[in-house]
Protein backbone atom coordinates (compact mmCIF):
# COMPACT_ATOMS: atom_id res chain seq x y z
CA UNK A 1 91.43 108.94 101.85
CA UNK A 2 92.38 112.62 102.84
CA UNK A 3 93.39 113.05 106.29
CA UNK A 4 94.37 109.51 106.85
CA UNK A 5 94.44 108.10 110.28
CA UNK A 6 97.23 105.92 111.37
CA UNK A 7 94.68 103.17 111.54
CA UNK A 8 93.44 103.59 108.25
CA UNK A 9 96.91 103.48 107.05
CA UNK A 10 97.68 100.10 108.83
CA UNK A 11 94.37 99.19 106.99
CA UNK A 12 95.88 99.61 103.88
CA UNK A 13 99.44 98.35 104.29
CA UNK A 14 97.51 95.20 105.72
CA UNK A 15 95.00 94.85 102.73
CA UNK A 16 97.08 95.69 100.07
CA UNK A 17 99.50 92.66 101.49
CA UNK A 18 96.64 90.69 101.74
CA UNK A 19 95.76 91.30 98.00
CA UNK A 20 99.13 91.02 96.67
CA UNK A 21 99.16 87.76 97.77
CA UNK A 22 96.00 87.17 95.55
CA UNK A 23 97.45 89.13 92.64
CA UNK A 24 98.22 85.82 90.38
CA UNK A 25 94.62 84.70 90.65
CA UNK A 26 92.41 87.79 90.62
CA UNK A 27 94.36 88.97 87.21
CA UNK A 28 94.40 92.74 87.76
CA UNK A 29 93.65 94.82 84.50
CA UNK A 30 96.73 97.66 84.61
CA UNK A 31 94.42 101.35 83.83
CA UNK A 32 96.08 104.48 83.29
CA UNK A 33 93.30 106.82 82.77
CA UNK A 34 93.93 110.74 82.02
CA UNK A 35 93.45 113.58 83.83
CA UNK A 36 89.73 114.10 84.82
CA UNK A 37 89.01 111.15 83.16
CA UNK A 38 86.21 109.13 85.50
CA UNK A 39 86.50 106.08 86.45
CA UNK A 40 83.52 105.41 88.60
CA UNK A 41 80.30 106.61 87.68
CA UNK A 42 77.80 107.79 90.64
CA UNK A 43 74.98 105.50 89.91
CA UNK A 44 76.43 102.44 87.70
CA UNK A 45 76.57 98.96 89.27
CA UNK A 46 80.00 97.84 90.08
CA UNK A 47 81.64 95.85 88.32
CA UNK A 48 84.85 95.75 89.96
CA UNK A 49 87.45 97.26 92.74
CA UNK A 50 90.43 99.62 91.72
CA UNK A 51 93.10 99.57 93.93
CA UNK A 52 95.19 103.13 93.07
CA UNK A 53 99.24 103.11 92.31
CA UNK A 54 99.97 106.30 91.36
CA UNK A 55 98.15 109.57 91.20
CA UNK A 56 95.24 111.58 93.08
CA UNK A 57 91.32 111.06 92.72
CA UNK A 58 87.99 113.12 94.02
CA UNK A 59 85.51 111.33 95.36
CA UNK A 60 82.75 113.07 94.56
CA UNK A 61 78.85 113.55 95.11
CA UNK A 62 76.29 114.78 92.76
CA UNK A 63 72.81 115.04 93.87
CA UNK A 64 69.94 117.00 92.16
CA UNK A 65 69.36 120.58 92.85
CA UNK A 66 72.70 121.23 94.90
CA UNK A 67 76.22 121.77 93.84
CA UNK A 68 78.94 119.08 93.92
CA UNK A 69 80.51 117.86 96.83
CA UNK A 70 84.01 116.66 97.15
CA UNK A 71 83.71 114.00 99.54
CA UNK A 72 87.23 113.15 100.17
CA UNK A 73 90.58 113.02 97.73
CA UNK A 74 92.59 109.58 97.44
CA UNK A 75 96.39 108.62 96.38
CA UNK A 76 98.19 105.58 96.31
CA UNK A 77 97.37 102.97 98.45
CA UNK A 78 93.51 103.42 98.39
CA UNK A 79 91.08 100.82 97.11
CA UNK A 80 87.99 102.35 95.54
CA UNK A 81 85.03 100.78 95.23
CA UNK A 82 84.80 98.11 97.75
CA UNK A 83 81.59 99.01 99.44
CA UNK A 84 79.50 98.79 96.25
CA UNK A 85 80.98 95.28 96.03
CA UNK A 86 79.24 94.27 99.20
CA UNK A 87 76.33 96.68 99.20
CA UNK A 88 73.72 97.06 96.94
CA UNK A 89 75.87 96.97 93.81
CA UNK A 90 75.17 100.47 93.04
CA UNK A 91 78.55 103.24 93.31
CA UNK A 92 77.20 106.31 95.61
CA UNK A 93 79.63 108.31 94.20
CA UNK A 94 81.62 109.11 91.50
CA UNK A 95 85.67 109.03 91.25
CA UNK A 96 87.74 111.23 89.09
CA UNK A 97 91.22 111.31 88.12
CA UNK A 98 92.75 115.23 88.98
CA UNK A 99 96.37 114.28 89.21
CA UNK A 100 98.30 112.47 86.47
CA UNK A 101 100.20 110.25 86.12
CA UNK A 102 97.56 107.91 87.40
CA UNK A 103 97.93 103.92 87.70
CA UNK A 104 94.76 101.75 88.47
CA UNK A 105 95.14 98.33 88.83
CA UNK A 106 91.29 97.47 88.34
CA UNK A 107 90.29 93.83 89.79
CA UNK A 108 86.90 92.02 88.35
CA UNK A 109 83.71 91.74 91.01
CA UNK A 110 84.19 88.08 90.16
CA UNK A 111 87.51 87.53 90.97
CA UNK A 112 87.40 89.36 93.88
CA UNK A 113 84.48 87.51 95.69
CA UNK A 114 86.00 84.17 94.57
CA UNK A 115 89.27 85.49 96.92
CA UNK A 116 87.49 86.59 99.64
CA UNK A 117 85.63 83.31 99.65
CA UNK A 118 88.36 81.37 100.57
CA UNK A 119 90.59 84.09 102.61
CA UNK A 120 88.72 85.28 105.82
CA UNK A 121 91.97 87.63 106.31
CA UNK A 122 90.93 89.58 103.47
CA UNK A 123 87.66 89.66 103.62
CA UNK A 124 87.95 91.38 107.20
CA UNK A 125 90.52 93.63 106.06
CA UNK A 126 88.14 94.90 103.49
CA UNK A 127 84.85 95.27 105.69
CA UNK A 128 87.62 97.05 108.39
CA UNK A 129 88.31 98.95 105.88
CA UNK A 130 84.89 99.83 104.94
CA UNK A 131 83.92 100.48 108.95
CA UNK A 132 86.96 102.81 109.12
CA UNK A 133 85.76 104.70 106.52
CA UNK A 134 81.91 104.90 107.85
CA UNK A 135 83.45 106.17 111.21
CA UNK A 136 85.30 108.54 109.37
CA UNK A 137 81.93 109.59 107.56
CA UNK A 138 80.08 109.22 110.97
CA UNK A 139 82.73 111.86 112.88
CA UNK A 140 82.08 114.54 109.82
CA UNK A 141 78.71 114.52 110.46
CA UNK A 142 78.33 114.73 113.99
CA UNK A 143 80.90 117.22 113.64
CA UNK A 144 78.21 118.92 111.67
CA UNK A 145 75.64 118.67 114.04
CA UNK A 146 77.75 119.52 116.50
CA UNK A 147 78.28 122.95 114.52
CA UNK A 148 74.23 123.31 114.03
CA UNK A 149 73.87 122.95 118.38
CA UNK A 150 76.45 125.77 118.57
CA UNK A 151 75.10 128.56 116.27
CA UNK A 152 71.58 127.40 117.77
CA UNK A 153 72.83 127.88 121.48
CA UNK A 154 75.53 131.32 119.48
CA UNK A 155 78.45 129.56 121.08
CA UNK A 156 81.01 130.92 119.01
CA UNK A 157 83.99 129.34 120.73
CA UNK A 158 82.76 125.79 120.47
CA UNK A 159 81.58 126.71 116.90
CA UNK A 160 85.27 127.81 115.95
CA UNK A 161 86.62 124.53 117.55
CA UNK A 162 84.30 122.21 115.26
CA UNK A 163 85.05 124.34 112.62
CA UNK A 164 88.52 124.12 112.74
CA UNK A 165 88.25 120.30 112.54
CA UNK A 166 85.82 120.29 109.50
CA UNK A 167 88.57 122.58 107.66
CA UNK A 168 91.06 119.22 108.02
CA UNK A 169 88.51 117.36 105.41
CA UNK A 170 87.88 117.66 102.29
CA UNK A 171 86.73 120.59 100.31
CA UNK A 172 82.65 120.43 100.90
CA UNK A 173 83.50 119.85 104.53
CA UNK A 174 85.90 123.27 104.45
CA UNK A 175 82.57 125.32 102.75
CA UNK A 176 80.58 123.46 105.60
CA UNK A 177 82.68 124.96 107.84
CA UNK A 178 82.77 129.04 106.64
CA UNK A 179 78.55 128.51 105.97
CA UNK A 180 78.66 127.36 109.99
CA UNK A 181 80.63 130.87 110.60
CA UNK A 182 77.88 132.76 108.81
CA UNK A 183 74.95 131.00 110.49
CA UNK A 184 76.37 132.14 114.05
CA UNK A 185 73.98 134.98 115.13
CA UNK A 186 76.34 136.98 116.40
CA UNK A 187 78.37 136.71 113.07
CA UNK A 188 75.10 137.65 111.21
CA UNK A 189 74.68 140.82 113.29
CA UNK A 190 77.85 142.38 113.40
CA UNK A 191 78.16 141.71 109.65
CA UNK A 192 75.01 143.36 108.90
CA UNK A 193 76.05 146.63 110.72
């Protein structure tokens, strides 16, 4: 996902080795959707995992009442839809193609849990995975917090420095970031005079 750690990207390499090895008997279906074509739909149960060869994807959030959020942007190398597989079945987000050419290699629900059955190597690659990404998720939003404290307590400096780390993620994180700026009271006044 954006901003990938060297961890996460020894996450991959590892999983993607790991599934490779798998490739004969989980039968991958080869997908090659267009541009802004979705291919996971917030909402719908999941049916399967896409690993991604080629292109870029949003993640992205809808809810009701409030614009959409780009949670984070993936390329090759990133598996999609893995913690739906062992959660409630349910995707909490949907995935879009914006860069083209784009190569999917979409693996069955089925065939997946039959692998991970029988290979405990992959099966803690992919909840590693899964953690990485939930500490990733769990840094943005004490990040946020940590933004909230500082216009409380109008600590601009400390403000700018969380700021400046929420710009490095993805696009809702970047608004996050400028509506933080605003929220400062000492932004708010000397903007009003």
């Amino acid at each position: 996902m954006e901003s990938a750690t060297p961890q996460l990207a020894s996450i991959r390499s590892r999983l993607r080795m790991l599934l490779d090895a798998h490739m004969d008997n989980l039968q991958p279906q080869l997908l090659q959707p267009a541009r802004n074509e979705v291919v996971i739909e917030q909402g719908a149960a999941a049916e399967s995992l896409l690993i991604v060869n080629k292109g870029r994807l949003v993640v992205e959030l809808e809810q009701t009442g409030q614009p959409q959020r780009t949670l984070a942007i993936v390329e090759a190398g990133d598996l999609l839809g893995e913690m739906a597989l062992f959660g409630d079945g349910l995707h909490t987000a949907r995935v879009r193609v914006i860069a083209t050419p784009a190569e999917l290699l979409c693996i069955s629900r089925e065939a997946l849990l039959q692998a991970v059955l029988f290979d405990s190597e992959l099966t803690a690659e992919i909840l590693h995975l899964s953690s990485e990404r939930c500490r990733q998720s769990n840094r943005l939003v004490t990040l946020l917090l940590n933004g909230l404290q500082a216009c409380g307590e109008n600590d601009a400096k400390a403000l700018e420095r969380i700021c400046r780390q929420l710009q490095q993620g993805p696009e809702s994180m970047h608004a996050a970031a400028t509506t933080l700026m605003r929220l400062l009271p000492s932004q708010r006044s000397s903007s009003s005079a």
